[in-house]
C-alpha atoms as a PDB file:
ATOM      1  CA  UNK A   1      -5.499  -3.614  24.158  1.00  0.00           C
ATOM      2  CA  UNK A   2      -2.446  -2.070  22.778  1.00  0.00           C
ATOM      3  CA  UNK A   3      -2.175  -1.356  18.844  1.00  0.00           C
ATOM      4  CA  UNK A   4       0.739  -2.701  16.871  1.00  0.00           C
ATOM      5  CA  UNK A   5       2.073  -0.088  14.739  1.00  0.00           C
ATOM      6  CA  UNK A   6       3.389  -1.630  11.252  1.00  0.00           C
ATOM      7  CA  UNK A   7       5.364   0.478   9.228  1.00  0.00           C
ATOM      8  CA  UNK A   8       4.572  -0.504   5.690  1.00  0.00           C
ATOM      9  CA  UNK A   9       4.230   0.793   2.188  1.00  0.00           C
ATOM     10  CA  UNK A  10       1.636  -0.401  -0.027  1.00  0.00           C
ATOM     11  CA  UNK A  11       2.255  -1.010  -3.474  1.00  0.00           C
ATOM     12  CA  UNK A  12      -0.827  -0.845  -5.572  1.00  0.00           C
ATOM     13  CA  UNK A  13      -2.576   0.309  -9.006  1.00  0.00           C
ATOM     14  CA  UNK A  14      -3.763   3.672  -8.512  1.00  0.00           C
ATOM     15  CA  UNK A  15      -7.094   2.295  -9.649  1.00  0.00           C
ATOM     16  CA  UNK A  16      -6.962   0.372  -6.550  1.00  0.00           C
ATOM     17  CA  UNK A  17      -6.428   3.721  -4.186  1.00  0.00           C
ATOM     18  CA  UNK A  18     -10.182   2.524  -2.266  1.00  0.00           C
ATOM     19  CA  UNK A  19      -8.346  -0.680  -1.167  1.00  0.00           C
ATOM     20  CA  UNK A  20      -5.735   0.932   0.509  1.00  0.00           C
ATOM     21  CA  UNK A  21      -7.924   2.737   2.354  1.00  0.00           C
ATOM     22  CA  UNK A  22      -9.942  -0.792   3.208  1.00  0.00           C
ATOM     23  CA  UNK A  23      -7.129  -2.924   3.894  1.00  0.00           C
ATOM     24  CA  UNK A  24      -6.184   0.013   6.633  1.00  0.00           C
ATOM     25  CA  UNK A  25      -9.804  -0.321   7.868  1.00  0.00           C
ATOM     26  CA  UNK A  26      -9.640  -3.852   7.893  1.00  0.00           C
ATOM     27  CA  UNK A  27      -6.573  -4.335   9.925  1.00  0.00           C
ATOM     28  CA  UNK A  28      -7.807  -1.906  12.549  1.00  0.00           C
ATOM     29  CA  UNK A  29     -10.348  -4.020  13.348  1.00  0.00           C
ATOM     30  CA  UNK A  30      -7.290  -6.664  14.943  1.00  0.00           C
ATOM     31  CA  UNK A  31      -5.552  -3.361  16.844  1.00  0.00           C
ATOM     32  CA  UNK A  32      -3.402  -2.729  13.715  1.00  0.00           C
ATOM     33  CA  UNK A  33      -2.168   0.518  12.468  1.00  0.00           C
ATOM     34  CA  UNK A  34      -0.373   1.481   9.253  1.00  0.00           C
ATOM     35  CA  UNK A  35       1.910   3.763   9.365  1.00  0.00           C
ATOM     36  CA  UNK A  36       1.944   3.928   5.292  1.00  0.00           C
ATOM     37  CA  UNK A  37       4.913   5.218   3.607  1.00  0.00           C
ATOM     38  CA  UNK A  38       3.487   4.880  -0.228  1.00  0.00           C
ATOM     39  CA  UNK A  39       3.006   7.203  -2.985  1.00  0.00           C
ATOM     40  CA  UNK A  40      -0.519   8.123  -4.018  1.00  0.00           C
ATOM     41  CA  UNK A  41      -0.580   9.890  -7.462  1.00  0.00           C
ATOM     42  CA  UNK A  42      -3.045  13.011  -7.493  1.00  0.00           C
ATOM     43  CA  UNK A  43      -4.536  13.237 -10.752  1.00  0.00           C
ATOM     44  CA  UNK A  44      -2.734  16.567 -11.505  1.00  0.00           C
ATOM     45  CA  UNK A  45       0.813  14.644 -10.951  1.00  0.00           C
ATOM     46  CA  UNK A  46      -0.570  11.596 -12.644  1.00  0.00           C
ATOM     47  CA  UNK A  47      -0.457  14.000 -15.755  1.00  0.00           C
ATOM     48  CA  UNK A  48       2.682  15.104 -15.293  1.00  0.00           C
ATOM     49  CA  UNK A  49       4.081  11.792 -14.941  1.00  0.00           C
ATOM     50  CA  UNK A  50       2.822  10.573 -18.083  1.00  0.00           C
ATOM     51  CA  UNK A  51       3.563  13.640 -19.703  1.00  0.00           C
ATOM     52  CA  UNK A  52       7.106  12.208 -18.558  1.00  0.00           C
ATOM     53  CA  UNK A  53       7.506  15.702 -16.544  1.00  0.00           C
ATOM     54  CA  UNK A  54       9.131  13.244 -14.171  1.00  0.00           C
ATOM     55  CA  UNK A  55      11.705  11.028 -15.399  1.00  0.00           C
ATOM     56  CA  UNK A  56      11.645   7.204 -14.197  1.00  0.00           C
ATOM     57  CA  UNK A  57      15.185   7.875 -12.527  1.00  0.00           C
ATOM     58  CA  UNK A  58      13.464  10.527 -10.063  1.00  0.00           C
ATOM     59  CA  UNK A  59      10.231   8.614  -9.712  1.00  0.00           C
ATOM     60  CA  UNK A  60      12.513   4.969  -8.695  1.00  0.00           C
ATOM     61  CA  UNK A  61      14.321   6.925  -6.282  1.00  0.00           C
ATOM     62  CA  UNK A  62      11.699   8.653  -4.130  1.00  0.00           C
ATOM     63  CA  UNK A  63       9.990   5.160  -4.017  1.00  0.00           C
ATOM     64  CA  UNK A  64      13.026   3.137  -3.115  1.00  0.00           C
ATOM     65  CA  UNK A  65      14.093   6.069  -0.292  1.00  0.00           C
ATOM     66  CA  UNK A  66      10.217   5.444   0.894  1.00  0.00           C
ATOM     67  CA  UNK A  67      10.433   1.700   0.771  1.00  0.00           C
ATOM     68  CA  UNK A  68      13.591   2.076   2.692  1.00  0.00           C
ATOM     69  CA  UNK A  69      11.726   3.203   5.744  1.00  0.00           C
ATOM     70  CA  UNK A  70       9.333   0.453   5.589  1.00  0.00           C
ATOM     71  CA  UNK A  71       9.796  -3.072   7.378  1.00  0.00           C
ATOM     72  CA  UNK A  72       6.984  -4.785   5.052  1.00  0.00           C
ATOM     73  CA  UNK A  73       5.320  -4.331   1.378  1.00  0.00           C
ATOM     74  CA  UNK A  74       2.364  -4.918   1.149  1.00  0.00           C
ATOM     75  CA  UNK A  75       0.936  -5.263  -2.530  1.00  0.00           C
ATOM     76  CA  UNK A  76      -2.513  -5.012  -2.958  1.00  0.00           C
ATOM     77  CA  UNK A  77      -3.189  -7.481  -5.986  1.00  0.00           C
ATOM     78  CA  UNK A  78      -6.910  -6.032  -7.829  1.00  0.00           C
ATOM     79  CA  UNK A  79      -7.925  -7.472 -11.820  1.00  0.00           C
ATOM     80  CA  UNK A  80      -4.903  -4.900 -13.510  1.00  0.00           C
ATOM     81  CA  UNK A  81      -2.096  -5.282 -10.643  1.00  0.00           C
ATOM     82  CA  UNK A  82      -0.401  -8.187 -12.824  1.00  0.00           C
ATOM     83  CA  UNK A  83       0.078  -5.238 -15.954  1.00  0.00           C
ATOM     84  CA  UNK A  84       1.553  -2.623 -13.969  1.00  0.00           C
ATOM     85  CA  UNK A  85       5.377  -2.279 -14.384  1.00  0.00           C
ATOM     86  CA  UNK A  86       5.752   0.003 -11.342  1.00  0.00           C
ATOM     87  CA  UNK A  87       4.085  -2.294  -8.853  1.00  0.00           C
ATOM     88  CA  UNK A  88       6.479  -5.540 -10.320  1.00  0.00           C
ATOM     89  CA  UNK A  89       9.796  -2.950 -10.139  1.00  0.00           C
ATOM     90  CA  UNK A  90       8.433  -1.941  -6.522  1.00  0.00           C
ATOM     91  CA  UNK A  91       8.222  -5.340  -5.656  1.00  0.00           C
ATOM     92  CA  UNK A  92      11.653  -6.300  -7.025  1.00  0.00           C
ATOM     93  CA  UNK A  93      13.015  -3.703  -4.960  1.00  0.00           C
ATOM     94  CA  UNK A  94      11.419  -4.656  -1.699  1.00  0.00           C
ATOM     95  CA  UNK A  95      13.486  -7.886  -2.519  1.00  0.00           C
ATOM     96  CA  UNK A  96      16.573  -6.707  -3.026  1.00  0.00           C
ATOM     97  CA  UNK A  97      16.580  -4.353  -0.229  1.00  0.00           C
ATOM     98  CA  UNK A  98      15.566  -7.724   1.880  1.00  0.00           C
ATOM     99  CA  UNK A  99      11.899  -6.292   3.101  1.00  0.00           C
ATOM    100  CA  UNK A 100       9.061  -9.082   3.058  1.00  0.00           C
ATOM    101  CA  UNK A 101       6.387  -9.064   0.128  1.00  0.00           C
ATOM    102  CA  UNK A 102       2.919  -9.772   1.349  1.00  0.00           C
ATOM    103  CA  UNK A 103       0.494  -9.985  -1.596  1.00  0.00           C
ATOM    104  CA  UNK A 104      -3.028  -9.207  -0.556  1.00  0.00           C
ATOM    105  CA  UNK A 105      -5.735  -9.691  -2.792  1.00  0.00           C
ATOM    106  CA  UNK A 106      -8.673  -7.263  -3.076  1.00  0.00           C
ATOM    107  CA  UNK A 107     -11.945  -7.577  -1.803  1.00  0.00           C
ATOM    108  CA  UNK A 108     -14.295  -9.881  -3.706  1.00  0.00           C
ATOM    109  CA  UNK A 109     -12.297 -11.011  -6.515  1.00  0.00           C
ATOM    110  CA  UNK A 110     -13.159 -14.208  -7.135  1.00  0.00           C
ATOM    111  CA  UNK A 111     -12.164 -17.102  -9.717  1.00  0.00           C
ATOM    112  CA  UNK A 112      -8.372 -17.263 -11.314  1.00  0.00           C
ATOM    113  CA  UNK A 113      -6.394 -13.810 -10.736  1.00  0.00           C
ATOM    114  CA  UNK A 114      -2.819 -13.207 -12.068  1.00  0.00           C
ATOM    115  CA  UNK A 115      -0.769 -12.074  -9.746  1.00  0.00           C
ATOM    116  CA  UNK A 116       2.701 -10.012 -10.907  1.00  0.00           C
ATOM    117  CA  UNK A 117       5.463 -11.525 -11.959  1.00  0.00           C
ATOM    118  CA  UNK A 118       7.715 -10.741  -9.206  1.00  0.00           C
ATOM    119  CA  UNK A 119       5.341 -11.480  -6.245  1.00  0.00           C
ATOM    120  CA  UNK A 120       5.509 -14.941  -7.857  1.00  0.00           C
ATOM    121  CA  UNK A 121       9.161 -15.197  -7.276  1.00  0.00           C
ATOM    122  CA  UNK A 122       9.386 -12.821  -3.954  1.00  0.00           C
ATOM    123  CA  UNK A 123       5.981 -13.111  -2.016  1.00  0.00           C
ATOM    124  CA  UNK A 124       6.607 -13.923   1.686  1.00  0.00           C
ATOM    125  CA  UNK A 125       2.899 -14.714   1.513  1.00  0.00           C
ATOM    126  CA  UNK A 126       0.016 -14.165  -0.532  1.00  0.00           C
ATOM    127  CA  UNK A 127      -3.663 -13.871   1.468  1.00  0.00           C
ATOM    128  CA  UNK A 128      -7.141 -13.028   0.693  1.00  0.00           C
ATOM    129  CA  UNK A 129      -9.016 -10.096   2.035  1.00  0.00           C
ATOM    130  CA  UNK A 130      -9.363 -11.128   5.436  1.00  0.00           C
ATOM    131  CA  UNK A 131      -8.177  -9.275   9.007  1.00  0.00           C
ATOM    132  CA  UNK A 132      -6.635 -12.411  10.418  1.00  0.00           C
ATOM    133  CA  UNK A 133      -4.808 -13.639   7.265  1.00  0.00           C
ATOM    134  CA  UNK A 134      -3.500 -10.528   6.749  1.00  0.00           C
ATOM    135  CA  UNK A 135      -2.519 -10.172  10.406  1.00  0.00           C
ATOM    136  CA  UNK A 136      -0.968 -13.883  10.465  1.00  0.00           C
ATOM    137  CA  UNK A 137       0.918 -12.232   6.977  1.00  0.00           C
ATOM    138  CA  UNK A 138       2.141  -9.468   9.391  1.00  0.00           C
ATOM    139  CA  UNK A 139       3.330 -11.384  12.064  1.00  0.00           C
ATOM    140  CA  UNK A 140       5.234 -13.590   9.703  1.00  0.00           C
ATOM    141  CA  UNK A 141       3.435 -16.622   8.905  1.00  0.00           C
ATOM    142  CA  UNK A 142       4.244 -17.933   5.499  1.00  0.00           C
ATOM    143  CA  UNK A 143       0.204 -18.436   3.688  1.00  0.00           C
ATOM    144  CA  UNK A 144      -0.454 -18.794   0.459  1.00  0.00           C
ATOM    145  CA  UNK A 145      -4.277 -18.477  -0.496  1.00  0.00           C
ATOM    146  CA  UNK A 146      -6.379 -18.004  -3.267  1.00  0.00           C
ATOM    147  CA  UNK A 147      -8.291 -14.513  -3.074  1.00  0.00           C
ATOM    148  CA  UNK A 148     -11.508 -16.740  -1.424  1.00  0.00           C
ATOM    149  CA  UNK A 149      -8.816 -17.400   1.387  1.00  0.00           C
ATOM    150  CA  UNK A 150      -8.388 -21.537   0.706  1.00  0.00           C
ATOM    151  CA  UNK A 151      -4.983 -22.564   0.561  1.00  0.00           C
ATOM    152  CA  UNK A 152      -3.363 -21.908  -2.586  1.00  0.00           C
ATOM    153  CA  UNK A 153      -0.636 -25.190  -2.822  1.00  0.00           C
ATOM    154  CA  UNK A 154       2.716 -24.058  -3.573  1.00  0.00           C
ATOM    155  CA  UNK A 155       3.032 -27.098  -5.843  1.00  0.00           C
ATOM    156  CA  UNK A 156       0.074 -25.562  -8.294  1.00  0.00           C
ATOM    157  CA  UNK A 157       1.459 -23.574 -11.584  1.00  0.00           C
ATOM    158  CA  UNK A 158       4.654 -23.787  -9.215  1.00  0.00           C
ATOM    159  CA  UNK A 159       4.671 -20.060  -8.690  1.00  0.00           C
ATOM    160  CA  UNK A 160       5.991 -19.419  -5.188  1.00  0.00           C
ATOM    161  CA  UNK A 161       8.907 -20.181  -3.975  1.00  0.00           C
ATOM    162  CA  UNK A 162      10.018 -18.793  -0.328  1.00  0.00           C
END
């Protein structure tokens, strides 16, 4: 069988760098390969970024010139996702440069998770950890789950709007 090749980046906390690497795994397993064009912050430039060594201006363009390549975002949602201004500003910019926002939550949260603010307003589709939800999310179908992978109704906390 022939792979399909998505060109994506994947926002996420840097906490959440293992899921990355999962959600890669786990797609492979339907013939899926990430070609991932998102940053992931050595500790060393960590430092430097907080030691505002870069300034926010450089930072937001190197991500939007890498989100530029991509044709999906993919933001892996974990317990601190929701807090993290980068990840709702990366987000906001997939929408405004018209790429689809497919939240996926980690594996085994469980229970009530916030999700960010902007993949509220701009998800394309929100799915649990699962290869074909987040394959269906790929292909284009519009899913809205909780991170167990029932539906999540559109009409509850009236969050989503596509």
């Amino acid at each position: 069988m022939a792979k399909t090749i998505k060109n994506v980046f994947i926002s996420h906390h840097h906490k959440d760098d293992s899921s990355v690497d999962g959600l890669t795994k786990l797609v492979s397993k339907k013939d899926y390969v990430f070609r991932n064009s998102s940053i992931r912050v050595k500790p060393e430039n960590e430092a430097r970024i907080k030691a505002k060594q870069l300034s926010d201006r450089t930072i937001a363009r190197l991500l939007r010139m890498k989100m530029r390549w991509a044709s999906q975002v993919i933001v892996v949602i974990g317990k601190e996702t929701h807090s993290r201004d980068w990840v709702n500003w990366e987000i906001k910019t997939a929408h405004q440069l018209g790429i689809p926002i497919i939240g996926v939550f980690e594996d085994g949260l469980k229970g009530q998770v916030d999700i960010p603010e902007n993949l509220e307003k701009y998800a394309s589709a929100v799915v649990g950890w699962r290869a074909d939800s987040v394959v269906g999310a790929l292909d284009g179908e519009s899913n809205f789950q909780k991170p167990d992978g029932t539906a999540w109704p559109k009409n509850e906390g009236g969050h989503f709007t596509c």
